[in-house]
Protein backbone atom coordinates (compact mmCIF):
# COMPACT_ATOMS: atom_id res chain seq x y z
CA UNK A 1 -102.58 -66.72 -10.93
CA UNK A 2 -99.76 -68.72 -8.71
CA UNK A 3 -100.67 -67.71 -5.43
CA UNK A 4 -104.59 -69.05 -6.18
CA UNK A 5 -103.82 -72.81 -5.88
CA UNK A 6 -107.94 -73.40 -6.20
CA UNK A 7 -107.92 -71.04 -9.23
CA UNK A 8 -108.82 -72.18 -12.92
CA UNK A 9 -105.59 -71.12 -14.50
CA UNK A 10 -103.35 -72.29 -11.23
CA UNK A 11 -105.11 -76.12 -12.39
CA UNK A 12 -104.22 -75.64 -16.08
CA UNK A 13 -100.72 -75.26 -15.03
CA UNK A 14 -100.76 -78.24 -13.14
CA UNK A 15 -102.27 -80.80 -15.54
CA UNK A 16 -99.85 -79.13 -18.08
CA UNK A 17 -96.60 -78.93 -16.48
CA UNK A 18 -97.31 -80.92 -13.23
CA UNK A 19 -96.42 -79.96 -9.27
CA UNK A 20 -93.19 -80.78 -7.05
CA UNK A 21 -93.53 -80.41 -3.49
CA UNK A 22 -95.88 -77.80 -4.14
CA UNK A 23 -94.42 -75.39 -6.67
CA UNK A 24 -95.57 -75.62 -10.33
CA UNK A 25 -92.79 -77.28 -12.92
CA UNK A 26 -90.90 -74.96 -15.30
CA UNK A 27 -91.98 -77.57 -18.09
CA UNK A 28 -88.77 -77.75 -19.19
CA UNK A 29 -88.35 -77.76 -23.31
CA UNK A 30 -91.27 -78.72 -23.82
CA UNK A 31 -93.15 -75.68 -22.18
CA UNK A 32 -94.45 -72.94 -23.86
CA UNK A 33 -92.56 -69.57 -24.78
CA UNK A 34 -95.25 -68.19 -22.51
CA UNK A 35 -94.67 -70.13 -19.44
CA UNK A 36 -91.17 -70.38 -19.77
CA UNK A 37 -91.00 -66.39 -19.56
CA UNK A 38 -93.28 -66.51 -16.72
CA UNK A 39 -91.51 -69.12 -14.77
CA UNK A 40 -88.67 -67.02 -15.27
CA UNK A 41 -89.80 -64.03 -13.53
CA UNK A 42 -91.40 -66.32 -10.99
CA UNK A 43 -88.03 -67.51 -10.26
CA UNK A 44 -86.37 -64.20 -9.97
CA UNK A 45 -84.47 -64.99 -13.51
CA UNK A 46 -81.81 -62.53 -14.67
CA UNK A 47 -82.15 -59.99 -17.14
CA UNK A 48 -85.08 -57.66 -17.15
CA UNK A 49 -87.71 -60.36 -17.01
CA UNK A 50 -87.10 -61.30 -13.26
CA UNK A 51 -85.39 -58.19 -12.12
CA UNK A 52 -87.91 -55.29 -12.30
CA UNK A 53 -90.54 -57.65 -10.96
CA UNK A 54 -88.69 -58.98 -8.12
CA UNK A 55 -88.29 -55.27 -6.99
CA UNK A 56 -91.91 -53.86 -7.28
CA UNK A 57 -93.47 -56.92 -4.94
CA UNK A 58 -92.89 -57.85 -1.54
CA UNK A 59 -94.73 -60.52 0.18
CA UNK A 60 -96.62 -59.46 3.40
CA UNK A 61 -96.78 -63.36 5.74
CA UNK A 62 -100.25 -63.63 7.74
CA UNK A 63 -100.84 -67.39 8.74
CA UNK A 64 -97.86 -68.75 6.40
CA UNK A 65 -99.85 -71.33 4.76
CA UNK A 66 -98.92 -69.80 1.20
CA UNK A 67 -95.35 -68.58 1.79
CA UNK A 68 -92.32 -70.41 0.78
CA UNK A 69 -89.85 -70.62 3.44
CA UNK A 70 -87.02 -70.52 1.63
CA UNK A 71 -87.91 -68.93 -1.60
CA UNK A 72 -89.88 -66.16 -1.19
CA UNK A 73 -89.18 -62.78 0.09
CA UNK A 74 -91.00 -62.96 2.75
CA UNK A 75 -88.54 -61.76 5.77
CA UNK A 76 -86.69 -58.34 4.87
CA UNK A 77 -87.29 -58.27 1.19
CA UNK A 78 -85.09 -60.89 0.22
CA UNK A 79 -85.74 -64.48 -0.22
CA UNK A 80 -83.82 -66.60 2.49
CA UNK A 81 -82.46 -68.95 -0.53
CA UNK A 82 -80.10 -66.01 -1.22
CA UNK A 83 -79.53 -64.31 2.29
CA UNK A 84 -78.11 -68.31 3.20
CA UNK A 85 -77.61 -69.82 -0.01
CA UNK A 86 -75.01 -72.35 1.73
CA UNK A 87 -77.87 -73.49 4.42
CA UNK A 88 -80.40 -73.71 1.21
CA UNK A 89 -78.39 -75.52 -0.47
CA UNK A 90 -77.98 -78.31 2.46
CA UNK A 91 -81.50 -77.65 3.66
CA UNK A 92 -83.75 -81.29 3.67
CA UNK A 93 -86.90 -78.51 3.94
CA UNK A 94 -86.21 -76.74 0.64
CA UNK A 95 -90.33 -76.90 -0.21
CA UNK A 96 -91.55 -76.00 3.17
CA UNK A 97 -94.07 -73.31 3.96
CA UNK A 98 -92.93 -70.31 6.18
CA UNK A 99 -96.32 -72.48 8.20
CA UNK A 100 -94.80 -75.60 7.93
CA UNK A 101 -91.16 -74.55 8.97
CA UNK A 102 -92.64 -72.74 11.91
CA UNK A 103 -94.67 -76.08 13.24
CA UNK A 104 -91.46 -77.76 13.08
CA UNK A 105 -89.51 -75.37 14.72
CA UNK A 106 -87.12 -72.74 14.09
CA UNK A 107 -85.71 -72.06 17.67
CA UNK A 108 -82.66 -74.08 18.35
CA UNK A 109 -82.95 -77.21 18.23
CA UNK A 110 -86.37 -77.18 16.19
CA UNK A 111 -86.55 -79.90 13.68
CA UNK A 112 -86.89 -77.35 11.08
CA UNK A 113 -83.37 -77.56 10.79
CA UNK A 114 -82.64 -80.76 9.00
CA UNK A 115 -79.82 -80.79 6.98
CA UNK A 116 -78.07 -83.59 4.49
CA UNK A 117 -75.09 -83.86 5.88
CA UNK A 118 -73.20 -82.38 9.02
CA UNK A 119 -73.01 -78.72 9.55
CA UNK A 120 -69.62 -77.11 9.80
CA UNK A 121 -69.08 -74.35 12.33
CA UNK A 122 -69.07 -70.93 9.76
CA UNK A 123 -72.36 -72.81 8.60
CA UNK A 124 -73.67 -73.38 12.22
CA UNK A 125 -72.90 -69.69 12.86
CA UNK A 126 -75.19 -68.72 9.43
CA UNK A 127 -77.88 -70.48 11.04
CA UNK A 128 -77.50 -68.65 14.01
CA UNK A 129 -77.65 -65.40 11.72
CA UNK A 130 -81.02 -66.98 10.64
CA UNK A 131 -82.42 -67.70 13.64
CA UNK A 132 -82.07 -64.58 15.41
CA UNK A 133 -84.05 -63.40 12.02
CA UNK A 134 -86.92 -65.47 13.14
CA UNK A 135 -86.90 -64.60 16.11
CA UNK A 136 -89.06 -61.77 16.25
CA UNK A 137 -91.62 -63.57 13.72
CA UNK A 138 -95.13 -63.73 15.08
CA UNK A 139 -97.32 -65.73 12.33
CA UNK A 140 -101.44 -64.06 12.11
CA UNK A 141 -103.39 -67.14 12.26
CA UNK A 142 -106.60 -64.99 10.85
CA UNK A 143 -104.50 -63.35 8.05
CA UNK A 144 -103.68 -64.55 5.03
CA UNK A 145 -100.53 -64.42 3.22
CA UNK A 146 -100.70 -62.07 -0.35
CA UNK A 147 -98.34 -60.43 -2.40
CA UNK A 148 -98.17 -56.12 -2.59
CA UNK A 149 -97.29 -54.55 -5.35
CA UNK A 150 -94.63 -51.27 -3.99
CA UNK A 151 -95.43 -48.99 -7.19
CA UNK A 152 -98.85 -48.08 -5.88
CA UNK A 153 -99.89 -46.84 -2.48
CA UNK A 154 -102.83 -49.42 -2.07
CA UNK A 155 -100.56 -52.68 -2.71
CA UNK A 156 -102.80 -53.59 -5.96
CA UNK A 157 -101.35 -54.23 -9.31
CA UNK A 158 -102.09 -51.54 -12.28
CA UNK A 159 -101.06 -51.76 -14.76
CA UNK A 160 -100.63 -47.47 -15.11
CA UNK A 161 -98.00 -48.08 -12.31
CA UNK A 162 -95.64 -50.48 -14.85
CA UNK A 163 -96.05 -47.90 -17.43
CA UNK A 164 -95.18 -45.26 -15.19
CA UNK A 165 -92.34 -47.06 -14.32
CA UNK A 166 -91.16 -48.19 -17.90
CA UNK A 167 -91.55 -45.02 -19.17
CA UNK A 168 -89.58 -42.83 -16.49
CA UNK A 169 -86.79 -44.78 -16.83
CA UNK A 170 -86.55 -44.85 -13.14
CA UNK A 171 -85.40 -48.17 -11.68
CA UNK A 172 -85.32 -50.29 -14.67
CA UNK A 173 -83.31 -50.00 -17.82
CA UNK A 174 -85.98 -48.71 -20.85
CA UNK A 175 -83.57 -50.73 -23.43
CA UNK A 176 -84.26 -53.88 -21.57
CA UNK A 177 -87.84 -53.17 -20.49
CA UNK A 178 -88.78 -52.69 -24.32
CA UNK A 179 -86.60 -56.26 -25.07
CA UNK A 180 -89.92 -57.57 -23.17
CA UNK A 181 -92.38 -56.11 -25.29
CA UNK A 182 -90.87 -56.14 -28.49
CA UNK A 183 -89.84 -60.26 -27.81
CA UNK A 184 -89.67 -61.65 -31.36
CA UNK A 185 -91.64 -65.04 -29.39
CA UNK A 186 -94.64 -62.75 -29.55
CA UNK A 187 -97.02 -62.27 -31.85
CA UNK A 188 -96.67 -58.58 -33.43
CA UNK A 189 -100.71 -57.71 -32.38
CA UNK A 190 -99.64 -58.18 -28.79
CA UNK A 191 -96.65 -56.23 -29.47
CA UNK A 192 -98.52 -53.66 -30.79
CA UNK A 193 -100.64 -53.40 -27.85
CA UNK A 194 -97.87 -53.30 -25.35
């Protein structure tokens, strides 16, 4: 539903809660319970809402075109944002495109690296870190990017896999996992059915 910028509900979310440099708005207070949650998750929000989800997906980069630099876990698991939190945090490129950053350059002295102020030395070592990251990166021109989902062997969501995992107890907490469905934000049919 957010990787499917041409898709119907990816366009609801825009005319409802508008676009910044090409990631949907949170909304803000005046967003729905709904899309707050979901934004949440999206975001890699604490508590059980973000956690469990941010560990049972990993996103596989083809051509880059749909990959978020910076904010998606695209490169070891873990979204660069928190591997180099300092360098996101000075980044100019915060909204790039793992596509986009590539174009621009990555190797040293790449104009991927623009920054808003001056780079200190510990932080010009970090990017360093980074680059030698990238360095074995080779972007599929033919591929696309897409999400896979670790709980089943084919990469596809089912939803038999989150109730396998809910109900083992295995990697997520069962007390928080049933905070989720028993949410007092949600009406009690869909609580029911959860």
């Amino acid at each position: 539903m957010l990787v499917d910028r041409n898709g119907l509900w990816y366009r609801v979310l825009v005319a409802r809660y508008g676009e910044e440099d090409g990631v949907l708005r949170d909304g803000g207070r005046r967003a729905s319970s709904w899309w707050r949650e979901l934004a949440r998750v999206r975001d890699g929000g604490g508590g059980a809402g973000g956690e469990w989800f941010r560990g049972c997906v990993s996103k596989v980069v083809g051509n880059g075109r749909s990959s978020y630099f910076w904010t998606d876990p695209w490169l070891g698991g873990i979204a660069l944002a928190v591997r180099f939190r300092r360098l996101y945090d000075l980044s100019v490129n915060k909204h790039c495109t793992v596509e986009d950053m590539h174009v621009l350059g990555w190797e040293e002295g790449g104009e991927a690296w623009q920054w808003r102020r001056r780079l200190w030395d510990w932080e010009e070592a970090l990017v360093g870190e980074c680059r030698s990251l990238l360095a074995n990166v080779t972007l599929q021109v033919s591929t696309s990017d897409e999400w896979r989902w670790r709980l089943d062997n084919s990469g596809k969501y089912y939803v038999c896999s989150v109730y396998g995992l809910l109900t083992s107890g295995g990697s997520t907490n069962v007390d928080e996992a049933s905070s989720l469905v028993w949410h007092k934000q949600v009406p009690l049919k869909v609580s029911i059915l959860a």
